[in-house]
C-alpha atoms as a PDB file:
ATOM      1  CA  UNK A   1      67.030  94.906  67.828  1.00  0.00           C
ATOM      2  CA  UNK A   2      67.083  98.362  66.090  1.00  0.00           C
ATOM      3  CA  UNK A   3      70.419 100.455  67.059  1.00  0.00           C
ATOM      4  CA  UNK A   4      67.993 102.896  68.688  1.00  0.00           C
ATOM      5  CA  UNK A   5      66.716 100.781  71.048  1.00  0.00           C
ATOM      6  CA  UNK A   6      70.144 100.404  71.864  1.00  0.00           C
ATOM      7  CA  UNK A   7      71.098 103.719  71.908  1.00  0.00           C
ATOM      8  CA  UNK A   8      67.528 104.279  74.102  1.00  0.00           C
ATOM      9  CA  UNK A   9      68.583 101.475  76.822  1.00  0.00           C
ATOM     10  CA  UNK A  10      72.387 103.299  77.211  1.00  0.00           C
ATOM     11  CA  UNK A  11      70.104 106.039  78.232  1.00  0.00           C
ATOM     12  CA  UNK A  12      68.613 104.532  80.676  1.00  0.00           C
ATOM     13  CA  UNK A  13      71.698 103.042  81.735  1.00  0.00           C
ATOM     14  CA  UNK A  14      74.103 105.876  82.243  1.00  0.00           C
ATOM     15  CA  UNK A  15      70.741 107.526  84.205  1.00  0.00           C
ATOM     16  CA  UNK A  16      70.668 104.535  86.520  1.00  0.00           C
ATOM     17  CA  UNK A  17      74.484 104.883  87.030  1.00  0.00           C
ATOM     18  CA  UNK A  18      74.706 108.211  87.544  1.00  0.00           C
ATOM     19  CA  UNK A  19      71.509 109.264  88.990  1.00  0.00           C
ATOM     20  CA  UNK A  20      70.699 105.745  91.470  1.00  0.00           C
ATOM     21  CA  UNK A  21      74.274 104.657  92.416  1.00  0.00           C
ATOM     22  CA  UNK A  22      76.951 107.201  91.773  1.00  0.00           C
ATOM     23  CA  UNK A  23      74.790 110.703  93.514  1.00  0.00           C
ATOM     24  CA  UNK A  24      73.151 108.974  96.409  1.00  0.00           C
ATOM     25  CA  UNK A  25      76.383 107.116  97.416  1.00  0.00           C
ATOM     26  CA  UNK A  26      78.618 109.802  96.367  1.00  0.00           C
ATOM     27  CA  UNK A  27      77.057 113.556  96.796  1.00  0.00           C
ATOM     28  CA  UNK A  28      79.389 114.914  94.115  1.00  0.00           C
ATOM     29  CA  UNK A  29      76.823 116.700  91.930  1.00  0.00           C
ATOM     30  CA  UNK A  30      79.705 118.091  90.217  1.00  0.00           C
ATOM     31  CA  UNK A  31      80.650 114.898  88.707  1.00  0.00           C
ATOM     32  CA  UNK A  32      77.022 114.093  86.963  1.00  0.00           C
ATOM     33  CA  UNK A  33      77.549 116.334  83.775  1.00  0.00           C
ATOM     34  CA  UNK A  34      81.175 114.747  83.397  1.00  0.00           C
ATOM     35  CA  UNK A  35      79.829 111.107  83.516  1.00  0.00           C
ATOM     36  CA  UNK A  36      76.914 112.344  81.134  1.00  0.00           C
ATOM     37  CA  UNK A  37      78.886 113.819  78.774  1.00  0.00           C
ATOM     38  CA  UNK A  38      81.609 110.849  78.526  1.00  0.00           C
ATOM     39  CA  UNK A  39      78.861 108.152  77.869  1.00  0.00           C
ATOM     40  CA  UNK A  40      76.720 110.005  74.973  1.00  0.00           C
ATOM     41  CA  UNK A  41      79.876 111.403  73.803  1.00  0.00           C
ATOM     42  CA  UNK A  42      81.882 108.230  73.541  1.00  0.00           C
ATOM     43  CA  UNK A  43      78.344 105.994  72.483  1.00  0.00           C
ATOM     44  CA  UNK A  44      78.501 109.085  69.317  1.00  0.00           C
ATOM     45  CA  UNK A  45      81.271 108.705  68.273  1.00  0.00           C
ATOM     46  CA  UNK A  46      81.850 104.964  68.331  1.00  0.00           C
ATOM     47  CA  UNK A  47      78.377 104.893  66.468  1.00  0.00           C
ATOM     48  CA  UNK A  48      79.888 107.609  63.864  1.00  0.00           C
ATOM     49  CA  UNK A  49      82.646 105.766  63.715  1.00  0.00           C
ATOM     50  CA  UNK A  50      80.899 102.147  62.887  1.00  0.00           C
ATOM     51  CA  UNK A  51      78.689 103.994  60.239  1.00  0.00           C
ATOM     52  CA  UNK A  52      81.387 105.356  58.601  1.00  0.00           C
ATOM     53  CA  UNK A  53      83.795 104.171  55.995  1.00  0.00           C
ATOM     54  CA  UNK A  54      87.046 104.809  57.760  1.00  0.00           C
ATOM     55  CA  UNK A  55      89.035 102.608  58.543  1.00  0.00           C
ATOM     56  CA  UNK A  56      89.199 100.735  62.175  1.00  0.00           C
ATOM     57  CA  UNK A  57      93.100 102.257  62.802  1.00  0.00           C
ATOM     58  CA  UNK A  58      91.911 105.777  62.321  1.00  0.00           C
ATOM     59  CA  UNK A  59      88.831 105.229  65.114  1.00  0.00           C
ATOM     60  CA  UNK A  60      91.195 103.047  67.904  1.00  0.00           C
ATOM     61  CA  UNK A  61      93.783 106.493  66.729  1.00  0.00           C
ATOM     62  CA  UNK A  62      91.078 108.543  67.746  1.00  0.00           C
ATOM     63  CA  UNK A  63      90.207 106.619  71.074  1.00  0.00           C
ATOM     64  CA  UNK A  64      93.711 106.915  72.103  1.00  0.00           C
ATOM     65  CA  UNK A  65      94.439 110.545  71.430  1.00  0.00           C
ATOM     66  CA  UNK A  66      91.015 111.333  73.828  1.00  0.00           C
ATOM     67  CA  UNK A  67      92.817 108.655  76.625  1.00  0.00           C
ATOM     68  CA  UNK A  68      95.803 111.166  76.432  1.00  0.00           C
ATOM     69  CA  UNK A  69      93.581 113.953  78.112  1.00  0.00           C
ATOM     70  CA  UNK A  70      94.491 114.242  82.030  1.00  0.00           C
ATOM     71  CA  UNK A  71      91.828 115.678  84.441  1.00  0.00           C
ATOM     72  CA  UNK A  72      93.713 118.081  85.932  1.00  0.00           C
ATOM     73  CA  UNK A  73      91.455 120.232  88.257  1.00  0.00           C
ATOM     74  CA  UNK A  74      91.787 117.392  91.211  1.00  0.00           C
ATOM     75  CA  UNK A  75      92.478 114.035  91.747  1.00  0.00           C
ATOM     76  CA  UNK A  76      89.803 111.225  91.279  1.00  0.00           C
ATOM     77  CA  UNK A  77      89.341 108.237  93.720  1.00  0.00           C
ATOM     78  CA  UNK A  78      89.601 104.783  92.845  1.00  0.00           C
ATOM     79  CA  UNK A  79      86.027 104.714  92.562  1.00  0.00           C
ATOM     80  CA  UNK A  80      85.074 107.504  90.656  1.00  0.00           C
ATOM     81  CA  UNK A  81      87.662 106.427  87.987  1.00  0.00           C
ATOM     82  CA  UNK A  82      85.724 102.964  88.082  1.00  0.00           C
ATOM     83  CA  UNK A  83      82.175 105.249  87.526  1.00  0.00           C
ATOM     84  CA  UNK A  84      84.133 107.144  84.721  1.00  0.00           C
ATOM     85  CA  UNK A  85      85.439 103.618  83.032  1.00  0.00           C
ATOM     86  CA  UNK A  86      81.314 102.117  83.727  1.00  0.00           C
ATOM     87  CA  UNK A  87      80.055 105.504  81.692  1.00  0.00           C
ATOM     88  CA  UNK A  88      82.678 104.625  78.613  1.00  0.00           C
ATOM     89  CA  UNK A  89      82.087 101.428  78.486  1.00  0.00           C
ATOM     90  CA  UNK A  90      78.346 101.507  78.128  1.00  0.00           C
ATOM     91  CA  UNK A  91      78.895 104.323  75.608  1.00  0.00           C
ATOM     92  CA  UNK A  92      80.858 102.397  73.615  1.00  0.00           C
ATOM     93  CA  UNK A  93      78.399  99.188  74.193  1.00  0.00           C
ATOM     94  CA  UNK A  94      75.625 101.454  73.085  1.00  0.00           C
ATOM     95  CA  UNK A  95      77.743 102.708  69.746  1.00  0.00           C
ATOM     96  CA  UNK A  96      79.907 100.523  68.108  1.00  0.00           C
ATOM     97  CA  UNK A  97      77.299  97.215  67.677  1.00  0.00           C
ATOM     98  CA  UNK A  98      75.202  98.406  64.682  1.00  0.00           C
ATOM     99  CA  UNK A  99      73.202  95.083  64.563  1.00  0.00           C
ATOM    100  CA  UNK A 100      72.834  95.000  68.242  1.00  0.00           C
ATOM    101  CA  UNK A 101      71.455  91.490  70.184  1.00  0.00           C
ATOM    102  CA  UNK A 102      70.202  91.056  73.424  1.00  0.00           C
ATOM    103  CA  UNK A 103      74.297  89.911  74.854  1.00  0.00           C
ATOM    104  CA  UNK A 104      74.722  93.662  74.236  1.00  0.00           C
ATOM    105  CA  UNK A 105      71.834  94.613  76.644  1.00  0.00           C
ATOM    106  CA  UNK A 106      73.154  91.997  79.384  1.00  0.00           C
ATOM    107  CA  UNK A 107      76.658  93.181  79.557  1.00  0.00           C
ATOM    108  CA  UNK A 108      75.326  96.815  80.194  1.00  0.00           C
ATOM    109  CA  UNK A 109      73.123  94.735  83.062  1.00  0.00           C
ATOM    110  CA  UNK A 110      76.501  93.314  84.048  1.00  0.00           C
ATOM    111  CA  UNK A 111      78.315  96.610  84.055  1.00  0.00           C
ATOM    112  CA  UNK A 112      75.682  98.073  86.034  1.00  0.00           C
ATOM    113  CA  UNK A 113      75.592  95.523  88.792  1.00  0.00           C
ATOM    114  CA  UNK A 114      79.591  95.140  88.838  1.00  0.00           C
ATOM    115  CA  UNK A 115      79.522  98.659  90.134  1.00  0.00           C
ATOM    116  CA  UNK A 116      76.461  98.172  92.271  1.00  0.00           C
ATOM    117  CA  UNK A 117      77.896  95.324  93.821  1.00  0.00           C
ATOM    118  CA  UNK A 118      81.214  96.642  94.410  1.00  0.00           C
ATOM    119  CA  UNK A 119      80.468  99.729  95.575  1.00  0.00           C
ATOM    120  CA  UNK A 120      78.330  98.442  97.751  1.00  0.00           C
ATOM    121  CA  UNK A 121      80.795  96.091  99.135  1.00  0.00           C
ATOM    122  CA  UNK A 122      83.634  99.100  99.527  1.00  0.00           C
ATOM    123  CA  UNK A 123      80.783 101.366 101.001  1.00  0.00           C
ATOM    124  CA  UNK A 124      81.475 101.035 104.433  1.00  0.00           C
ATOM    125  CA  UNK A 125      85.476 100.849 103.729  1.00  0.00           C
ATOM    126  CA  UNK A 126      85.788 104.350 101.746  1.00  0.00           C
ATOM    127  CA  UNK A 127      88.567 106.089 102.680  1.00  0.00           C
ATOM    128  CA  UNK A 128      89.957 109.477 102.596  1.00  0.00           C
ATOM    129  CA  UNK A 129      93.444 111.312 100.848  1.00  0.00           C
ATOM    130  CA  UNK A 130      94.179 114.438 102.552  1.00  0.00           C
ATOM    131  CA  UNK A 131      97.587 116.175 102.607  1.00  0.00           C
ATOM    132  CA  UNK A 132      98.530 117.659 105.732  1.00  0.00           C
ATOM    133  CA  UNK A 133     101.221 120.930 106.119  1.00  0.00           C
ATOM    134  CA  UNK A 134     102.684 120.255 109.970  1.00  0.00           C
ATOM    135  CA  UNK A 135     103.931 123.301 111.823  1.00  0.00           C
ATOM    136  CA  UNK A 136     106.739 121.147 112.839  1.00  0.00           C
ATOM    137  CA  UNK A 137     109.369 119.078 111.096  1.00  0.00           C
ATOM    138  CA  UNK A 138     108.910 115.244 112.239  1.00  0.00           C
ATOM    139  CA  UNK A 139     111.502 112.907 111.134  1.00  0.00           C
ATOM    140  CA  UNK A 140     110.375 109.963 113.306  1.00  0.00           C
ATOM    141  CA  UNK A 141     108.064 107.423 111.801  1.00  0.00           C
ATOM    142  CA  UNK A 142     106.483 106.445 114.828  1.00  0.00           C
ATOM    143  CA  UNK A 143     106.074 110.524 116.145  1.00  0.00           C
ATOM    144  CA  UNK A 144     104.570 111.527 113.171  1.00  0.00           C
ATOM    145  CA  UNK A 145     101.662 108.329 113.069  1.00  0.00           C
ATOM    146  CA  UNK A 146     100.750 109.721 116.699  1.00  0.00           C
ATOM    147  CA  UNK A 147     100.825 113.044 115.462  1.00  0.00           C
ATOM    148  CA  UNK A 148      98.811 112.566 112.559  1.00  0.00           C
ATOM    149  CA  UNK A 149      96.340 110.622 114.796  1.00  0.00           C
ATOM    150  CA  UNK A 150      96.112 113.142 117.285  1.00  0.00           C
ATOM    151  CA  UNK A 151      95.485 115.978 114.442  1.00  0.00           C
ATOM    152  CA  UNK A 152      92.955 114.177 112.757  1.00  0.00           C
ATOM    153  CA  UNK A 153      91.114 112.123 114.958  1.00  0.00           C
ATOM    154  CA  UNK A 154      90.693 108.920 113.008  1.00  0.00           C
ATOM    155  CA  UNK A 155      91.973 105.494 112.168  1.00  0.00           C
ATOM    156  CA  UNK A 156      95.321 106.566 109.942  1.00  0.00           C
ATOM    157  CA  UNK A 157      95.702 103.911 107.386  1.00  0.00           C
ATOM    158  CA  UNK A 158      98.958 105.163 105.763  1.00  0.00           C
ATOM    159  CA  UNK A 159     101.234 108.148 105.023  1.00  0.00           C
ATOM    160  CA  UNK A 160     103.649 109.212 102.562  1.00  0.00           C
ATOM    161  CA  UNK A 161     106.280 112.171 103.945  1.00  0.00           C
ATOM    162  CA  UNK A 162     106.060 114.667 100.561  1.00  0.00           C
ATOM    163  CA  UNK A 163     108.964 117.121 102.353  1.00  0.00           C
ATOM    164  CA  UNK A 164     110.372 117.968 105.615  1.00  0.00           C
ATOM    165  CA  UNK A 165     111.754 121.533 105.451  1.00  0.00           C
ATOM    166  CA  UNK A 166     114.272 121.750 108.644  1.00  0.00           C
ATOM    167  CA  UNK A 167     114.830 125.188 108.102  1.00  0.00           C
ATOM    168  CA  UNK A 168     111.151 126.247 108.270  1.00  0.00           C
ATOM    169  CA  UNK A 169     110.063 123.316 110.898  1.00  0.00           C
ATOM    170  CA  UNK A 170     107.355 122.481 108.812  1.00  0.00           C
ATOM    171  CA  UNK A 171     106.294 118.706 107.039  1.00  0.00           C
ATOM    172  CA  UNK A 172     104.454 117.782 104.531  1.00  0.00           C
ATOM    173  CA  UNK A 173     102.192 114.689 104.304  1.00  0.00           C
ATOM    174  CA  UNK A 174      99.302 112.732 102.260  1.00  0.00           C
ATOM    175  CA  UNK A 175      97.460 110.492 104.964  1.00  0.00           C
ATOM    176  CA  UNK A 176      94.677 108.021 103.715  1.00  0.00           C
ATOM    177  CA  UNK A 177      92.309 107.385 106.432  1.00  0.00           C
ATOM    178  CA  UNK A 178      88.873 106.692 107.599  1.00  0.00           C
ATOM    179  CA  UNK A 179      86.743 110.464 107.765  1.00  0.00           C
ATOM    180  CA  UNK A 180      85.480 110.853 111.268  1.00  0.00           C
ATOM    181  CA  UNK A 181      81.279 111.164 111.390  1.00  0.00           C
ATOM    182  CA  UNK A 182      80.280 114.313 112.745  1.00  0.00           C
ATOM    183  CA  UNK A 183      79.088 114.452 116.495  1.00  0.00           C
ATOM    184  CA  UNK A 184      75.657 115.004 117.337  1.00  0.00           C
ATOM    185  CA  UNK A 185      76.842 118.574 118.741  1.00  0.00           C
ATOM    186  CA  UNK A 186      78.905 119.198 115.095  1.00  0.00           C
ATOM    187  CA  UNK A 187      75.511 118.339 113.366  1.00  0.00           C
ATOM    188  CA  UNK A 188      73.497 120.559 115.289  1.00  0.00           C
ATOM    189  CA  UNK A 189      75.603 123.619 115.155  1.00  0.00           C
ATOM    190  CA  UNK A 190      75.608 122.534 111.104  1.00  0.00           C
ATOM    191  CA  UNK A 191      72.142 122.930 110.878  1.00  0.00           C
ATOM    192  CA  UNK A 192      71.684 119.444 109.957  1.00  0.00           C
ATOM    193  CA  UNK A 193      68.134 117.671 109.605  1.00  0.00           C
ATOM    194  CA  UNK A 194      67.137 116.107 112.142  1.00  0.00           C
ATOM    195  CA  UNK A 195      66.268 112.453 109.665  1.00  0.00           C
ATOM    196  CA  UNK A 196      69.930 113.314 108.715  1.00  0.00           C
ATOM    197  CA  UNK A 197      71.214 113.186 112.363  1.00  0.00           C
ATOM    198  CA  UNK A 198      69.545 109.801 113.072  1.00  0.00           C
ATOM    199  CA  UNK A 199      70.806 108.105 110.076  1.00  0.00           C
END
């Protein structure tokens, strides 16, 4: 198999990832350039890289300078970091084989339906991180889960106290739970479809 072949089926790929799992499941449009940009970046350089006559050290030095770079605009859940990992790794699938078989082919296959499968399976578990600024400092455990409940309206999973300021009677706390579906009435005054409302 010609490396362009190769290089044509990561294509494909990283469209099937991005475009038929991640944005249906997802709805973060936002995130398509970034998972894009990592695969045919990373699937460039590894094929630079295996073309080349530099030395394996310098590439691997190269790979871990770019692992040093932090996304810093917001944090990334579990399974977006898994999409993010997916994109490299069929990038560098795609790049580094210059004599490329059909095994190379199959493990993209296998990448793909590793995150098919498990999002899938996680779909109707997802969960939600939101951090929470109380107009009243809570010290009690067992207060602030019925709080926090009461507030929110949904199944609270956990919580992590980030500060309680007695001075200002305020607290400060990251919940993780289930997002609450919007009522029929919420959807409506949304101006949601009505095939979205009966979904």
């Amino acid at each position: 198999m010609s490396p362009y072949a190769l290089y044509a089926v990561d294509l494909v790929a990283i469209a099937i990832l991005v475009l038929g799992l991640f944005l249906p499941r997802h709805r973060r449009p936002e995130l398509v350039v970034a998972f894009l940009t990592v695969n045919v970046g990373v699937m460039a350089v590894a094929a630079a890289l295996a073309t080349s006559t530099i030395g394996a050290g310098l590439g691997l030095g190269l790979f871990g300078i770019l692992s040093l770079i932090r996304l810093r605009s917001e944090e990334l859940a579990q399974s977006e970091i898994a999409y993010y990992f997916a994109a490299l790794a069929l990038g560098l699938l795609a790049g580094i084989d210059q004599s490329p078989t059909l095994v190379d082919v199959g493990l993209m296959a296998a990448i793909l339906a590793a995150v098919a499968i498990g999002d899938t399976v996680m779909g109707g578990q997802r969960t939600q991180t939101q951090q929470l600024l109380l107009d009243r400092a809570i010290t009690d455990q067992e207060e602030l889960r019925e709080e926090l409940t009461v507030r929110l309206g949904t199944t609270i999973h956990s919580f992590r106290v980030d500060r309680t300021d007695l001075v200002n009677d305020t607290t400060l706390v990251s919940v993780r739970h289930h997002p609450r579906s919007p009522t029929r009435r919420e959807q409506r005054a949304a101006g949601m479809p009505a095939q979205e409302m009966l979904r």
